[in-house]
C-alpha atoms as a PDB file:
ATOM      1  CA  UNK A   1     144.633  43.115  56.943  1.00  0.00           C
ATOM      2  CA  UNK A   2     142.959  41.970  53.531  1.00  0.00           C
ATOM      3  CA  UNK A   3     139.662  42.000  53.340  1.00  0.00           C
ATOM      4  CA  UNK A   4     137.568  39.018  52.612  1.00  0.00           C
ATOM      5  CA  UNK A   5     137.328  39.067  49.077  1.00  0.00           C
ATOM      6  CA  UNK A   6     141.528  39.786  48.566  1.00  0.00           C
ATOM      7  CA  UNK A   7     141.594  36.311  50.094  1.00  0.00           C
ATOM      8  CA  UNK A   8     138.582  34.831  48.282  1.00  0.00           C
ATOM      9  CA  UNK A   9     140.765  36.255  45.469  1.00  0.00           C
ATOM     10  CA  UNK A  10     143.953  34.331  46.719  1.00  0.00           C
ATOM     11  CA  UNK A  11     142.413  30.993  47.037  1.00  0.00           C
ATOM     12  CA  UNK A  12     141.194  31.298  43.529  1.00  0.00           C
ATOM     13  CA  UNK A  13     144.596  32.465  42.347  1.00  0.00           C
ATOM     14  CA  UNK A  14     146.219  29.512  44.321  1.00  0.00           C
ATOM     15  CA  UNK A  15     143.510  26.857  42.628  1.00  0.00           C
ATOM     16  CA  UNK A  16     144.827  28.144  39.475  1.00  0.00           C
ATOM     17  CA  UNK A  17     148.182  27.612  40.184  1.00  0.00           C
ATOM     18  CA  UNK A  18     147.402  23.956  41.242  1.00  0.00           C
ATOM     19  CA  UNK A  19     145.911  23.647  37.612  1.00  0.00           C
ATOM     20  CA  UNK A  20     148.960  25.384  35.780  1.00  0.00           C
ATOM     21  CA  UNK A  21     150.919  22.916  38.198  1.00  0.00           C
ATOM     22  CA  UNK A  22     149.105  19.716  36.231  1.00  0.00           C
ATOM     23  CA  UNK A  23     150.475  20.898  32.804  1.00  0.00           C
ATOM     24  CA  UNK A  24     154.531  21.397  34.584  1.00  0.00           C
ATOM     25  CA  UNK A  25     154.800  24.851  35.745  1.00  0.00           C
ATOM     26  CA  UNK A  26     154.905  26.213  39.080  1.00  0.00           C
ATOM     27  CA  UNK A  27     153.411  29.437  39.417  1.00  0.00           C
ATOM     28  CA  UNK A  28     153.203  31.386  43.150  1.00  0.00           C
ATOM     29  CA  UNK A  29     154.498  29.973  46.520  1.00  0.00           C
ATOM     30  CA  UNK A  30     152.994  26.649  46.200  1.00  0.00           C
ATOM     31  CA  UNK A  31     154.684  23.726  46.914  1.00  0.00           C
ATOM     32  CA  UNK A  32     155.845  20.824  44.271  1.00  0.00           C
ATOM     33  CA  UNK A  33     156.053  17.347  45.517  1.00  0.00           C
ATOM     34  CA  UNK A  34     156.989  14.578  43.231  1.00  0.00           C
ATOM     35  CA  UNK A  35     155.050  11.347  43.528  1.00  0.00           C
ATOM     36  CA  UNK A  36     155.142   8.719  41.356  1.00  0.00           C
ATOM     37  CA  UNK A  37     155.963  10.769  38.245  1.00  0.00           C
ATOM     38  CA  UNK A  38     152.977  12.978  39.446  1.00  0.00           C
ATOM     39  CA  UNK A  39     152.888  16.534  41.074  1.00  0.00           C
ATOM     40  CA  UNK A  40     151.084  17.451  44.072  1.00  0.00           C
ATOM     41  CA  UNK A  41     150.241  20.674  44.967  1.00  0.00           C
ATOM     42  CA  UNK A  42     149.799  21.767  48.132  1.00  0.00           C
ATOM     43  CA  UNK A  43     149.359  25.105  48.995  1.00  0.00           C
ATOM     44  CA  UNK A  44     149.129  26.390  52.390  1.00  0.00           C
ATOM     45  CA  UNK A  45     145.462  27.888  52.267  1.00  0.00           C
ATOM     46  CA  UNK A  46     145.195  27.363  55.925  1.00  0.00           C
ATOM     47  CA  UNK A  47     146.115  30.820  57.138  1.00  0.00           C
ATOM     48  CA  UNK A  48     144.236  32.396  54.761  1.00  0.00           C
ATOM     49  CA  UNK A  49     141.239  30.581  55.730  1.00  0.00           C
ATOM     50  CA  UNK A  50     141.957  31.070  59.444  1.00  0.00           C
ATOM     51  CA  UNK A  51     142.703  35.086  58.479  1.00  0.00           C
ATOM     52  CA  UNK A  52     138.978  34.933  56.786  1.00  0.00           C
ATOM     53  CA  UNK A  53     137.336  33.663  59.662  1.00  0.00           C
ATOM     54  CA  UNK A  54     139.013  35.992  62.108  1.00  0.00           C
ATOM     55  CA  UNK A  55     137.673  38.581  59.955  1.00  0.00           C
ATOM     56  CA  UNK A  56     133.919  37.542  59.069  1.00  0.00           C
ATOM     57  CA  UNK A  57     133.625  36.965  63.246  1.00  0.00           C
ATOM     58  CA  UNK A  58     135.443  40.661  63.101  1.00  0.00           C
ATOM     59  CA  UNK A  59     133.100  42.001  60.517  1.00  0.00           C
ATOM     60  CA  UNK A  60     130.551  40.104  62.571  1.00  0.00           C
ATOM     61  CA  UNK A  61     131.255  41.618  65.758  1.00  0.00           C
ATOM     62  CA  UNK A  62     131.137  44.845  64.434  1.00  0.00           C
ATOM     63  CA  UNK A  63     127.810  44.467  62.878  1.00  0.00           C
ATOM     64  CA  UNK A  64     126.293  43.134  66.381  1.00  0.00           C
ATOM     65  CA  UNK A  65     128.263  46.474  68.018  1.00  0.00           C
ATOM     66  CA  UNK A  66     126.645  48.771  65.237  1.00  0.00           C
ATOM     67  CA  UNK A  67     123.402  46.953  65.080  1.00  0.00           C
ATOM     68  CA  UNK A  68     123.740  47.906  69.259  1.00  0.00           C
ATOM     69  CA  UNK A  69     124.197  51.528  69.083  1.00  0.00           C
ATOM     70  CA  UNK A  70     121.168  51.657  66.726  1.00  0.00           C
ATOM     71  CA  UNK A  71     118.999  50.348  69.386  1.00  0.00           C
ATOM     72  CA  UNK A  72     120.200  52.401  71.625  1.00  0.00           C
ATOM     73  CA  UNK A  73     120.133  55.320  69.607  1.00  0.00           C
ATOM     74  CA  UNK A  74     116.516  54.742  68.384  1.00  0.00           C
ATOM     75  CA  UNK A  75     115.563  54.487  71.994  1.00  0.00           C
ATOM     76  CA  UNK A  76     117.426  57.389  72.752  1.00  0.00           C
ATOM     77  CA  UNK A  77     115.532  59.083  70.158  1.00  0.00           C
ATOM     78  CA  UNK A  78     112.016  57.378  71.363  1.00  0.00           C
ATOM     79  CA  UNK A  79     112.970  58.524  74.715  1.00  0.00           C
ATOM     80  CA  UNK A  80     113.135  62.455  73.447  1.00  0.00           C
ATOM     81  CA  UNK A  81     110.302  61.908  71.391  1.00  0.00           C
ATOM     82  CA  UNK A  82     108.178  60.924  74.451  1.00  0.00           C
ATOM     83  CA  UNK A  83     109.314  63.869  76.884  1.00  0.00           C
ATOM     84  CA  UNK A  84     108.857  66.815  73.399  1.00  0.00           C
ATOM     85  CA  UNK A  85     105.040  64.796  73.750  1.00  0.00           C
ATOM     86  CA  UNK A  86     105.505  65.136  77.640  1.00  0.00           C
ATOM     87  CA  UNK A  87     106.531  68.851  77.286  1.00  0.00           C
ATOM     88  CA  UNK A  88     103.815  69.889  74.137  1.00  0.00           C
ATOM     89  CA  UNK A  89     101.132  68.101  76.810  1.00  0.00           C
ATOM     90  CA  UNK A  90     102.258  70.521  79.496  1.00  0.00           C
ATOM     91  CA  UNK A  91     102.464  73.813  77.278  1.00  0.00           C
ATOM     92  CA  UNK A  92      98.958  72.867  76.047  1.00  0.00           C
ATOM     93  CA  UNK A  93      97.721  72.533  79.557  1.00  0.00           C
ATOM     94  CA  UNK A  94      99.723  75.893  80.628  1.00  0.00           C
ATOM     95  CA  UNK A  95      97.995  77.307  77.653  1.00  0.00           C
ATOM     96  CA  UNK A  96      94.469  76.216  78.343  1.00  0.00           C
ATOM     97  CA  UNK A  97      94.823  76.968  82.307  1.00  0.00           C
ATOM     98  CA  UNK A  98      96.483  81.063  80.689  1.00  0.00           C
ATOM     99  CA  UNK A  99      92.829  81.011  78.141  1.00  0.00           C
ATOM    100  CA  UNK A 100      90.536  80.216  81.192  1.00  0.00           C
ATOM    101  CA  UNK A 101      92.239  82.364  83.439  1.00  0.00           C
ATOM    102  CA  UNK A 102      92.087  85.507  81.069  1.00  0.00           C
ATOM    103  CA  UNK A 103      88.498  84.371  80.314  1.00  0.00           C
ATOM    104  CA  UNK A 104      87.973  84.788  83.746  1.00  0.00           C
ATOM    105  CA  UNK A 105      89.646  88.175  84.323  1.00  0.00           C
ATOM    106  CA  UNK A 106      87.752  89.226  81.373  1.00  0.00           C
ATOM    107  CA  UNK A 107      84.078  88.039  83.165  1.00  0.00           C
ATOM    108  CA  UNK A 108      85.300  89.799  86.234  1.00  0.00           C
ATOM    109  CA  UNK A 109      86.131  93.167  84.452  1.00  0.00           C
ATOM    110  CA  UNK A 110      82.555  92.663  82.943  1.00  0.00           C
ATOM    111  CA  UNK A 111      81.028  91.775  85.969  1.00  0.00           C
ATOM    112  CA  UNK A 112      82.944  94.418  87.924  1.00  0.00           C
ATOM    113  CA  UNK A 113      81.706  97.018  84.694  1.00  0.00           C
ATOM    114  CA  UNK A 114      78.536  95.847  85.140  1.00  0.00           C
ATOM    115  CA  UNK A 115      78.090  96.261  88.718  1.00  0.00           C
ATOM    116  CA  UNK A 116      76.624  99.516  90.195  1.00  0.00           C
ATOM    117  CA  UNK A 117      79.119 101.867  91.780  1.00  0.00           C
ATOM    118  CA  UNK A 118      77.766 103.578  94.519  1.00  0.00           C
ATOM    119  CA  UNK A 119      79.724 105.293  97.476  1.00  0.00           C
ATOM    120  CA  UNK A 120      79.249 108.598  99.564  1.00  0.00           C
ATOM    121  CA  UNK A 121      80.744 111.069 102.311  1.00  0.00           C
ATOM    122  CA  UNK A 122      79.779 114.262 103.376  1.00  0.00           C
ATOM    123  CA  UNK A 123      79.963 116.762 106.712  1.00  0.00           C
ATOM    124  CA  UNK A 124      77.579 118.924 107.835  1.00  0.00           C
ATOM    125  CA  UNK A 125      78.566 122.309 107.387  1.00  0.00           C
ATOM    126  CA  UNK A 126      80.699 125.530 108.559  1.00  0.00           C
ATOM    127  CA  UNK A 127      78.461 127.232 110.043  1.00  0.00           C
ATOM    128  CA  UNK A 128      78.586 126.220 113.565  1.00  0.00           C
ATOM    129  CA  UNK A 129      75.737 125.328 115.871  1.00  0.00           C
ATOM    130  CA  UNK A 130      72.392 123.804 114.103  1.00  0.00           C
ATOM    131  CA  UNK A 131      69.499 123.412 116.775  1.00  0.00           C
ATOM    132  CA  UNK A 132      67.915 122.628 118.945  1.00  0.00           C
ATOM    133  CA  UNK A 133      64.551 122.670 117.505  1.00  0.00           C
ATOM    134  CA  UNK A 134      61.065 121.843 119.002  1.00  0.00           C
ATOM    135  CA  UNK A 135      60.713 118.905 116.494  1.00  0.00           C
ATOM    136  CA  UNK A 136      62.883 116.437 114.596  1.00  0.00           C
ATOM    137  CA  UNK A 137      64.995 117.429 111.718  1.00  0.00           C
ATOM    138  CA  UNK A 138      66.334 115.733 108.663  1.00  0.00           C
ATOM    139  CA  UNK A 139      70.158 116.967 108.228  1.00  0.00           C
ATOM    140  CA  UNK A 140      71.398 118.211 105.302  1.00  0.00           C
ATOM    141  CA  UNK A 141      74.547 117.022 105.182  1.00  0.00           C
ATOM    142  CA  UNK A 142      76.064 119.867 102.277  1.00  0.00           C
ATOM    143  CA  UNK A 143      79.379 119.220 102.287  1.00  0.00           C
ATOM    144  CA  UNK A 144      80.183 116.700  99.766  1.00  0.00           C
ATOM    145  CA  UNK A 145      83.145 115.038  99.544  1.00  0.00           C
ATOM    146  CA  UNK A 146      82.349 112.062  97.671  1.00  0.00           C
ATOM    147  CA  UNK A 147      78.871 111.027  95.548  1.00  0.00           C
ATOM    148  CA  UNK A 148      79.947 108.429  92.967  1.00  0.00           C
ATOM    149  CA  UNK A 149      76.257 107.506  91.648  1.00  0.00           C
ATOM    150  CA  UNK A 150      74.924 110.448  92.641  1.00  0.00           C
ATOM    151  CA  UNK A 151      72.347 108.387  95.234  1.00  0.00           C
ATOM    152  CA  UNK A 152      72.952 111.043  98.098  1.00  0.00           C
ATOM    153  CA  UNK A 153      71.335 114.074  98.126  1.00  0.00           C
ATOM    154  CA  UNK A 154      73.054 117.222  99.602  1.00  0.00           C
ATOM    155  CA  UNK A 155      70.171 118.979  99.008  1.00  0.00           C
ATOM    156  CA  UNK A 156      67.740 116.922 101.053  1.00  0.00           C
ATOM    157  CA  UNK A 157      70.319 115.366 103.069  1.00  0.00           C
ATOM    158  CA  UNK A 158      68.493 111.549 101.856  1.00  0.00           C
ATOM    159  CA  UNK A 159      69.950 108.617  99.914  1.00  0.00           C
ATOM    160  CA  UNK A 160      68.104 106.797  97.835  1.00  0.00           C
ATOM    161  CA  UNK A 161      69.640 103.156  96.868  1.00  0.00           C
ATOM    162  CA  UNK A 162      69.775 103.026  93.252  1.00  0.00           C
ATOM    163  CA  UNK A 163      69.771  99.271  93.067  1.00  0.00           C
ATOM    164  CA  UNK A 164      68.702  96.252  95.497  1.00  0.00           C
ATOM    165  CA  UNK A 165      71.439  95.070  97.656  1.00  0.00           C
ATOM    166  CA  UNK A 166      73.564  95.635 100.721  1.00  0.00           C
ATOM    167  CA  UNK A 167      74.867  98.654 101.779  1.00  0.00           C
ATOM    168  CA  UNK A 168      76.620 100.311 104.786  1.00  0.00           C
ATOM    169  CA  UNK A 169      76.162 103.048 106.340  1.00  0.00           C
ATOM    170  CA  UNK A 170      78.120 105.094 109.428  1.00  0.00           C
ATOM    171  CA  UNK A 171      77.562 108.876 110.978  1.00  0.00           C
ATOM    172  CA  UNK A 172      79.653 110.692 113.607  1.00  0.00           C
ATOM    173  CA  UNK A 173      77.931 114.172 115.219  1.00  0.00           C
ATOM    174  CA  UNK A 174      79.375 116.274 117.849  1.00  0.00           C
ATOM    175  CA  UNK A 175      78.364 119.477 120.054  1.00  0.00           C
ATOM    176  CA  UNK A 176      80.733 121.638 121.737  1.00  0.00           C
ATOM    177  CA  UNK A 177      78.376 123.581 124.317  1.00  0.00           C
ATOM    178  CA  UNK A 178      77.918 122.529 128.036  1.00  0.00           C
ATOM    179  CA  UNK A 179      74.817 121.302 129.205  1.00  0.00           C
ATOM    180  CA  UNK A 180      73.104 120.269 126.060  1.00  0.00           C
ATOM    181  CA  UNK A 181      72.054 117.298 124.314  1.00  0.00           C
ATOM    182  CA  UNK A 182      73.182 115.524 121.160  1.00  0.00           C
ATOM    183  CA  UNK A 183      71.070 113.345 119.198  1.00  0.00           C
ATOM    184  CA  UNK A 184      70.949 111.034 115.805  1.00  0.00           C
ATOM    185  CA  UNK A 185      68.140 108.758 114.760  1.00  0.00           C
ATOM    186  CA  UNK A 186      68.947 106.718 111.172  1.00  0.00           C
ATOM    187  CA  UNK A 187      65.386 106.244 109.409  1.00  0.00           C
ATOM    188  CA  UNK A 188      65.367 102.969 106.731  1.00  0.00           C
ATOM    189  CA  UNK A 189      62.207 105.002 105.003  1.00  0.00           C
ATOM    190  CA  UNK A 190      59.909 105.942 108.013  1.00  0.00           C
ATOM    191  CA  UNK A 191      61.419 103.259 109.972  1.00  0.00           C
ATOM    192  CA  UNK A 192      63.886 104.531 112.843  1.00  0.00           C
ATOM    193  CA  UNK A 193      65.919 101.845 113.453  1.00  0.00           C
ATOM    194  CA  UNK A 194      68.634 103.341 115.780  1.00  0.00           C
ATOM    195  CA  UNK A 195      68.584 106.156 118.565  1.00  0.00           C
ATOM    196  CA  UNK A 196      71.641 107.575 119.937  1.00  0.00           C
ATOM    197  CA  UNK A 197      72.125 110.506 122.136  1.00  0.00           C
ATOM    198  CA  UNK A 198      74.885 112.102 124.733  1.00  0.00           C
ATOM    199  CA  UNK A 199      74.538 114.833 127.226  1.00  0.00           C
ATOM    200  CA  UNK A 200      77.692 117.452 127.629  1.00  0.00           C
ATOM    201  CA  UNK A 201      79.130 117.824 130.923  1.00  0.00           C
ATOM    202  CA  UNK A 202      78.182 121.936 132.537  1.00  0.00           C
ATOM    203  CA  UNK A 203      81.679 122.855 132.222  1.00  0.00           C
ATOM    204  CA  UNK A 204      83.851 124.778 129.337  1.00  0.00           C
ATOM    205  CA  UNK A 205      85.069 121.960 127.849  1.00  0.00           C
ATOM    206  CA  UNK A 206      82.293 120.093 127.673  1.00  0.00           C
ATOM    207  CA  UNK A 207      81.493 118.030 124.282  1.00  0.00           C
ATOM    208  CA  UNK A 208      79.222 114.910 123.203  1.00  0.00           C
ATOM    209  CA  UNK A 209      79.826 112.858 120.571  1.00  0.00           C
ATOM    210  CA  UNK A 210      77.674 110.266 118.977  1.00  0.00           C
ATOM    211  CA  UNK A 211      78.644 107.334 116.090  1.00  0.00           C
ATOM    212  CA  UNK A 212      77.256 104.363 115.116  1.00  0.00           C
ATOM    213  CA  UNK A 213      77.300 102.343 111.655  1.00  0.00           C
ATOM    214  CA  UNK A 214      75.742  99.150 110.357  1.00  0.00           C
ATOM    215  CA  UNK A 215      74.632  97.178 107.165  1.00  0.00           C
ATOM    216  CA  UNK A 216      71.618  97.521 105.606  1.00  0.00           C
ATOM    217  CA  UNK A 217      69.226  95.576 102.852  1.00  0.00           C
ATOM    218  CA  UNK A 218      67.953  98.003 100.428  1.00  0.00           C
ATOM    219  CA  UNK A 219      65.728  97.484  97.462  1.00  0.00           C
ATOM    220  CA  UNK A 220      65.904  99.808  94.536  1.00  0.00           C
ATOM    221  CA  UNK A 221      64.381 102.995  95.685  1.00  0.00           C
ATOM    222  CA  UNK A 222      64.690 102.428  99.226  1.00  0.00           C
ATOM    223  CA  UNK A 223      66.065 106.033 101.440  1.00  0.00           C
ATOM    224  CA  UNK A 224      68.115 106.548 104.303  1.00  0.00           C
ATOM    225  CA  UNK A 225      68.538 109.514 105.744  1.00  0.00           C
ATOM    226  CA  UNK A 226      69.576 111.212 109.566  1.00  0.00           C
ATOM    227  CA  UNK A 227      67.457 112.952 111.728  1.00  0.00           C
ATOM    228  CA  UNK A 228      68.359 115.336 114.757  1.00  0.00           C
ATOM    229  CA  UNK A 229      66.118 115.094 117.607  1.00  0.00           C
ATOM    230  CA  UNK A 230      63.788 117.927 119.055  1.00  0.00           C
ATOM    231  CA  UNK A 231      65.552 120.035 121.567  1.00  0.00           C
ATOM    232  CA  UNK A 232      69.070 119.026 120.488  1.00  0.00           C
ATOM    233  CA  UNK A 233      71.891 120.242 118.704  1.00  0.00           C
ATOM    234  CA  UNK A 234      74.771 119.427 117.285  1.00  0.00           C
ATOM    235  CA  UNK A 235      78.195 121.643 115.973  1.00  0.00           C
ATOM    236  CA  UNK A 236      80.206 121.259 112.674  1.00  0.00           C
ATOM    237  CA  UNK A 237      83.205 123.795 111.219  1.00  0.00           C
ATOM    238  CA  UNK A 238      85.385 123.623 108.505  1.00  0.00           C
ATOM    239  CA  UNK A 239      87.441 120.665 110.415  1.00  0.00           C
ATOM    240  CA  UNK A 240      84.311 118.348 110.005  1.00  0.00           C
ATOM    241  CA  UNK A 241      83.417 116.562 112.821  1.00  0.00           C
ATOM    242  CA  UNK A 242      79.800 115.463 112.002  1.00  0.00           C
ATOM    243  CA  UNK A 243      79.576 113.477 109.167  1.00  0.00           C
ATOM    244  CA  UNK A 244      77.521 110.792 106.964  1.00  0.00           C
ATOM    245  CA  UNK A 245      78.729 108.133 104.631  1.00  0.00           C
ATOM    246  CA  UNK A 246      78.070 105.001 103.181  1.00  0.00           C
ATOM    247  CA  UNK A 247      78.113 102.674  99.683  1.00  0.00           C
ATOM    248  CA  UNK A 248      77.350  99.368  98.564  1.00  0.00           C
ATOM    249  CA  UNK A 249      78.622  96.508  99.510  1.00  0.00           C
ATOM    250  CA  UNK A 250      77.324  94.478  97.009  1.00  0.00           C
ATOM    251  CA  UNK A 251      73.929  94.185  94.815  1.00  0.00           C
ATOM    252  CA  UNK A 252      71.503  91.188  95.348  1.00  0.00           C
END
């Protein structure tokens, strides 16, 4: 198919022609018509004309079909423009929510730096039977399995809270010989607040056994300490069965 300007350059080839015709020569595929002594030209510009328009509505056509998947291609491309935005939006939240969560682990491990450590267990001893006695008796709990902050004292058997706050505290004593009594008194400074005591059985496998625990406010040089009470006992060996512990829960 010609394009449009082959058949622009047709019709101005045949117009020529139709001049050359005037002066007696016949040039092309016109047609010669005598009439009167005068020639006519006629030439059949009618299917080129009709092949012109078929191809400008064609071209035009084509233009509307290209001027189509532009649009749609620029929307296209708005479209993935708008979810890379959408996506950047999301990575910069998922980025701020990653910065304040380390920022947060990092206040904790300074926090958790910061904060006093405190925690303690010991048992009695190896040596066996200790009391009775005709008065009350701080144990020395010697054996000493765990001090972190050094706040218990093996030597004096007291704990002294190194910082204000709440800590807990638990004991377990036990005596092996019949007909006796065991006894365990907790002192917050030189105030007893608990009192617990067991009588063995008279026979030869006769035993007491005494516990208790609880939570306690301290301030910052506050003591704690156990006491065994006049006229009893209590047994420890090497398997430990009367013990003290305690650390803090947490500083006010």
């Amino acid at each position: 198919m010609r394009t449009a300007a082959a058949l622009l350059a047709s019709l101005l080839c045949l117009t020529w022609t139709w001049a050359q015709g005037e002066s007696g020569e016949v040039i092309g595929n016109a047609n010669i018509q005598e009439d009167g002594g005068k020639r006519n030209i006629s030439p059949d510009i009618w299917a080129e004309l009709k092949e012109l328009r078929d191809m400008a509505i064609e071209q035009k056509v084509e233009l509307r079909n290209s001027k189509s998947k532009i649009e749609k291609l620029e929307q296209e491309n708005t479209d993935l423009l708008a979810r890379v935005a959408a996506s950047e939006n999301k990575n910069t939240v998922l980025e701020t929510r990653m910065s304040s969560s380390e920022i947060e682990v990092e206040e904790l491990k300074r926090e958790n730096a910061d904060r006093p450590k405190v925690a303690f267990s010991a048992s009695l001893t190896d040596a066996g039977h200790v009391g009775p006695f005709n008065t009350d008796i701080t144990l020395k709990f010697s054996k000493v399995f765990t001090n972190i902050g050094q706040a218990y004292s093996p030597t004096t058997g007291i704990f002294t809270a190194p910082v204000r706050g709440v800590y807990y505290f638990r004991f377990t004593l036990r005596d092996n010989r019949a007909s006796s009594w065991i006894g365990a008194k907790l002192y917050h400074n030189d105030e007893r607040l608990m009192l617990n005591d067991d009588y063995s059985t008279p026979t030869s496998y006769a035993y007491a056994i005494v516990a208790n625990a609880l939570a306690l406010q301290l301030e910052k040089g506050d003591v704690v300490r156990i006491d065994l009470g006049a006229s009893h006992g209590v047994f420890d060996d090497s398997n430990d069965h009367t013990t003290f512990s305690g650390f803090l829960l947490f500083p006010l």
